[in-house]
N, C-alpha and C. Protein backbone atom coordinates (compact mmCIF):
# COMPACT_ATOMS: atom_id res chain seq x y z
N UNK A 1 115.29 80.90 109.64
CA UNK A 1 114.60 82.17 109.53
C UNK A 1 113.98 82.50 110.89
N UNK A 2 114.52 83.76 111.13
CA UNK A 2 114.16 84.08 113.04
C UNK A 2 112.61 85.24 112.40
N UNK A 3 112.03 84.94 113.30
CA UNK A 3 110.64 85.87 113.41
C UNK A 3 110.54 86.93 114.36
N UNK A 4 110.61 88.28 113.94
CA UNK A 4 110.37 89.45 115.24
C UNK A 4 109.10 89.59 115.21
N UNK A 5 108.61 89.54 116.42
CA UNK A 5 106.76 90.12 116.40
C UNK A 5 107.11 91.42 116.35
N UNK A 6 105.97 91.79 115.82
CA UNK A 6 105.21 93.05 115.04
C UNK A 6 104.53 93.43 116.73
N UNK A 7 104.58 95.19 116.55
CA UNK A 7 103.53 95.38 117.44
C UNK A 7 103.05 96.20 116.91
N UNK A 8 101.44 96.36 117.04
CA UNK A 8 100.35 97.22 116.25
C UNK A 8 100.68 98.76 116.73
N UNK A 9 100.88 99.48 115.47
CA UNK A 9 100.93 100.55 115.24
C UNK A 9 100.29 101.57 116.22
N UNK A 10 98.80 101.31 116.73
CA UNK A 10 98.00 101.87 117.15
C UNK A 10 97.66 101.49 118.89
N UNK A 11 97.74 100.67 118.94
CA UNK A 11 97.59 99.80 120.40
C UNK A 11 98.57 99.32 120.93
N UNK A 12 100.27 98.91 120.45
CA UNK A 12 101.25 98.78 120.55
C UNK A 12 101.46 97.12 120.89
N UNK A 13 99.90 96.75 121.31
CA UNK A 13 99.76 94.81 121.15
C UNK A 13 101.11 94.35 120.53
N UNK A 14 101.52 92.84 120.99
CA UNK A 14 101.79 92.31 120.17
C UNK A 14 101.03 91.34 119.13
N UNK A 15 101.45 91.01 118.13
CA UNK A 15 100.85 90.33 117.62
C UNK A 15 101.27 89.16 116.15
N UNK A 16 100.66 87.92 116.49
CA UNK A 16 101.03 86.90 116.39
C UNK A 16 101.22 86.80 115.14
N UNK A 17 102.41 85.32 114.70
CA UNK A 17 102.38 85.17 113.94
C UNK A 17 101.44 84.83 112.38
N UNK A 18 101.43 85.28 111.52
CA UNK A 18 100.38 85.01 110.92
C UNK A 18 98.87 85.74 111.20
N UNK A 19 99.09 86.63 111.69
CA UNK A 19 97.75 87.13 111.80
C UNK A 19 97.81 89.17 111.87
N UNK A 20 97.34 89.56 112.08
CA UNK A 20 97.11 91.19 111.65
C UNK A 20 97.16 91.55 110.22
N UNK A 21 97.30 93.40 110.39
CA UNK A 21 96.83 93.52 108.72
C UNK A 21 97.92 94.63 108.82
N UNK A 22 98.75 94.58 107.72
CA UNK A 22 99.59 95.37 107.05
C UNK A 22 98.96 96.24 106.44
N UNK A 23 99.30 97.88 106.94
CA UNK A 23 98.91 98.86 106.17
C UNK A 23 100.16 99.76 105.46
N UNK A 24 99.61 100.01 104.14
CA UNK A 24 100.96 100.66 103.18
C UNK A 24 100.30 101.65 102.66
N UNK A 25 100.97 102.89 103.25
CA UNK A 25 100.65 104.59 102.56
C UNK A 25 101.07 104.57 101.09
N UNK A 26 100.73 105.55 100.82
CA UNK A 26 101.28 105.87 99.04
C UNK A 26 102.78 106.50 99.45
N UNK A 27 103.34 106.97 100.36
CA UNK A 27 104.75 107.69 100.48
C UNK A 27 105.62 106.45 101.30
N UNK A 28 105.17 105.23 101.30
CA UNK A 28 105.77 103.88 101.68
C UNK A 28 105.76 103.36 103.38
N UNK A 29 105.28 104.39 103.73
CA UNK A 29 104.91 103.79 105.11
C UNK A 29 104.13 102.49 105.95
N UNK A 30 105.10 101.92 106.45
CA UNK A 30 104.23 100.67 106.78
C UNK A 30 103.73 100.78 108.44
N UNK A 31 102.48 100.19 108.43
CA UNK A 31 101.86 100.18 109.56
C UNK A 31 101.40 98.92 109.78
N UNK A 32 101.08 97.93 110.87
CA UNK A 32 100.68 96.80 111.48
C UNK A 32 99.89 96.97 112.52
N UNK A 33 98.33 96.40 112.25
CA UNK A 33 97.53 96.24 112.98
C UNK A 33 97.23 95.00 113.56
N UNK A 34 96.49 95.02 114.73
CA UNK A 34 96.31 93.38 115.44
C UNK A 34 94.90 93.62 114.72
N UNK A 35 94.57 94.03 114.91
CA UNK A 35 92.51 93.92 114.60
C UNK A 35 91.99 95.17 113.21
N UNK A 36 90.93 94.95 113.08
CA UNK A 36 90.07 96.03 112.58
C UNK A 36 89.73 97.20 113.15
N UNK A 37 89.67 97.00 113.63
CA UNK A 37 89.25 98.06 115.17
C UNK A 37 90.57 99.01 115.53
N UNK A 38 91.72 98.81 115.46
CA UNK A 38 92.71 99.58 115.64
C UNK A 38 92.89 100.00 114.28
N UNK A 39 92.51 99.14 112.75
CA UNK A 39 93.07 100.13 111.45
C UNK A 39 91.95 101.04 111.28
N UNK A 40 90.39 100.88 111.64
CA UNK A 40 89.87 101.69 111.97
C UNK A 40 89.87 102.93 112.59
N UNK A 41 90.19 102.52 113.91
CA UNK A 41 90.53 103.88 114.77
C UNK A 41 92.10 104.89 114.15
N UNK A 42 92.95 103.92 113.67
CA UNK A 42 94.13 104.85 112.91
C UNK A 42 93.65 105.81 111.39
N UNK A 43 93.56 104.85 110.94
CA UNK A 43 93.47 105.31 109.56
C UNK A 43 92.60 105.79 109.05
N UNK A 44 90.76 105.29 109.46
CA UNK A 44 89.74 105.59 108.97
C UNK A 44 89.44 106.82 109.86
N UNK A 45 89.29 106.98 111.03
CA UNK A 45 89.08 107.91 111.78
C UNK A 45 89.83 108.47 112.67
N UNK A 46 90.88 108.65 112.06
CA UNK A 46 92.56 109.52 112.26
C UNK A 46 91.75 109.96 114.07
N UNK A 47 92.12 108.95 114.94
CA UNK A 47 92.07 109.23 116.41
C UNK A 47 93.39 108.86 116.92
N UNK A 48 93.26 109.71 117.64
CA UNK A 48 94.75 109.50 118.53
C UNK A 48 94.77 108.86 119.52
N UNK A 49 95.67 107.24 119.70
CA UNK A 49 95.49 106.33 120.71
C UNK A 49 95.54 106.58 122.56
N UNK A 50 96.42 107.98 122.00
CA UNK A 50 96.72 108.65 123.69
C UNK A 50 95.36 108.93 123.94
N UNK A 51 94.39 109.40 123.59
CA UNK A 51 92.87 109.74 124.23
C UNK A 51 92.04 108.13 124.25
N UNK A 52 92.42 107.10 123.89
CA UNK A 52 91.66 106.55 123.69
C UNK A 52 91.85 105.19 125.40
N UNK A 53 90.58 105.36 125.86
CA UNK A 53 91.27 104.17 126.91
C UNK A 53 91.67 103.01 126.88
N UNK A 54 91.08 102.40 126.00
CA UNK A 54 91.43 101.03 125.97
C UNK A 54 92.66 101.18 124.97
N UNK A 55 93.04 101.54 124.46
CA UNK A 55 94.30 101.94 123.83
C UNK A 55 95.19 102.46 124.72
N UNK A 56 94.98 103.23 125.16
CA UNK A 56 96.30 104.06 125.82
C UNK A 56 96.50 102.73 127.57
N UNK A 57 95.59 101.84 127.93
CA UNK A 57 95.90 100.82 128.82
C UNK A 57 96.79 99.79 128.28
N UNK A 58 96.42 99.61 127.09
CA UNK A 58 97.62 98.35 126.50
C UNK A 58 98.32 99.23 126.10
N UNK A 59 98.62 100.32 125.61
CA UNK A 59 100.21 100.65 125.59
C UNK A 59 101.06 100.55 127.29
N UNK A 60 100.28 100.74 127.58
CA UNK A 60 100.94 100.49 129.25
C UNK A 60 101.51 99.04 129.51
N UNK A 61 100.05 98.45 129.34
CA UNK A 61 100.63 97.12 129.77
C UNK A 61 102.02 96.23 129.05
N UNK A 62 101.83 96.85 127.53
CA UNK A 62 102.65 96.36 126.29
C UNK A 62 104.23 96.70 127.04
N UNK A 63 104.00 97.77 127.72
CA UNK A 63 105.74 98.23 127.89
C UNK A 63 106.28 97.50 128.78
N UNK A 64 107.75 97.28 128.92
CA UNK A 64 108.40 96.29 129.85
C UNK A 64 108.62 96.93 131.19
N UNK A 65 107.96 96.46 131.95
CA UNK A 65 108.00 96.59 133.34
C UNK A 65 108.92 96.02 134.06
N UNK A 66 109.70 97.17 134.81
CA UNK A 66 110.81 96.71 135.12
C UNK A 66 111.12 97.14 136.74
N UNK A 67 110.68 97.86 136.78
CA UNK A 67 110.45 98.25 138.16
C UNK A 67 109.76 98.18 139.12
N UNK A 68 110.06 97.32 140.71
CA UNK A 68 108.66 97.12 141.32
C UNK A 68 107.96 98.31 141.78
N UNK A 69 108.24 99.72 141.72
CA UNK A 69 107.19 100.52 141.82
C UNK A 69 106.34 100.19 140.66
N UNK A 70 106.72 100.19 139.76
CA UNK A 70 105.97 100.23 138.12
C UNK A 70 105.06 99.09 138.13
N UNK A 71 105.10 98.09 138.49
CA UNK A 71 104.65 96.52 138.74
C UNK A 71 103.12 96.60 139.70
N UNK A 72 104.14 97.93 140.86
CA UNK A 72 102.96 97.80 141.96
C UNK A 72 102.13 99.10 141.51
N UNK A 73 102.44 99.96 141.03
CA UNK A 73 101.35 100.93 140.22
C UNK A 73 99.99 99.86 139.38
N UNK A 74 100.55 99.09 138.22
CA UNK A 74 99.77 98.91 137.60
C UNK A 74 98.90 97.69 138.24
N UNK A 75 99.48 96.73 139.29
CA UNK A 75 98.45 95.90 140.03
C UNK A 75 97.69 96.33 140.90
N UNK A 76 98.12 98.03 141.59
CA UNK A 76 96.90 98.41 141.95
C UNK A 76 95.98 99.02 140.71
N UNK A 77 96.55 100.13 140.02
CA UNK A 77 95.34 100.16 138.82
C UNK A 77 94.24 99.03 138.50
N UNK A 78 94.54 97.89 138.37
CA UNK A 78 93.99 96.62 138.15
C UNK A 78 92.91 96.18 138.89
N UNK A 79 93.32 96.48 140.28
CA UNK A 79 92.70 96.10 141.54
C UNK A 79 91.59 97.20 141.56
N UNK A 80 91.66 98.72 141.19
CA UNK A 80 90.81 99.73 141.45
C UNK A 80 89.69 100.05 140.36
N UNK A 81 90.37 98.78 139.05
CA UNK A 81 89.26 98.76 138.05
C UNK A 81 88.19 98.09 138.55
N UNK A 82 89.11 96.67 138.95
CA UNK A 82 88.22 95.23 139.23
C UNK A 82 87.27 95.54 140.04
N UNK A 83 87.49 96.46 141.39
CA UNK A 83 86.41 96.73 142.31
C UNK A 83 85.24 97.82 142.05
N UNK A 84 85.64 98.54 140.80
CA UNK A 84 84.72 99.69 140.41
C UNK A 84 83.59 99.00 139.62
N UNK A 85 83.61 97.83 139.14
CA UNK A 85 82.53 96.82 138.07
C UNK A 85 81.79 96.15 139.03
């Protein structure tokens, strides 16, 4: 039996075996969360992850980077957080 990770619906995380929360609409829709905090922000308070920052950064990071412009975009992003704290 092969295992595909799940990635959260809302944050696009992956997430591990055995752990997140399955959400099921009444019209059969399934959704997968890593945390509370993302079935929160989906479901309870219908927000949209594109406005949200810490959301819309891990969808970034989540995606496969494949390009060294793309690589060197997001290690400077990284670099221009780290020095702004």
């Amino acid at each position: 039996m092969s295992y595909t990770p799940k990635k959260c619906s809302f944050c696009s995380r992956l997430i591990p075996l055995g752990q997140g929360i399955m959400f099921i609409r009444n019209d059969g829709a399934t959704f997968w969360y890593c945390s509370s905090k993302c079935r929160k922000n989906a479901s309870v308070l219908k927000r949209d992850p594109r406005k949200l920052k810490w959301a819309r950064a891990q969808r970034f990071r989540s995606e496969q980077v494949s390009s060294p412009q793309t690589r060197m975009k997001l290690a400077e992003a990284t670099v221009a957080t780290t020095k702004k704290k």
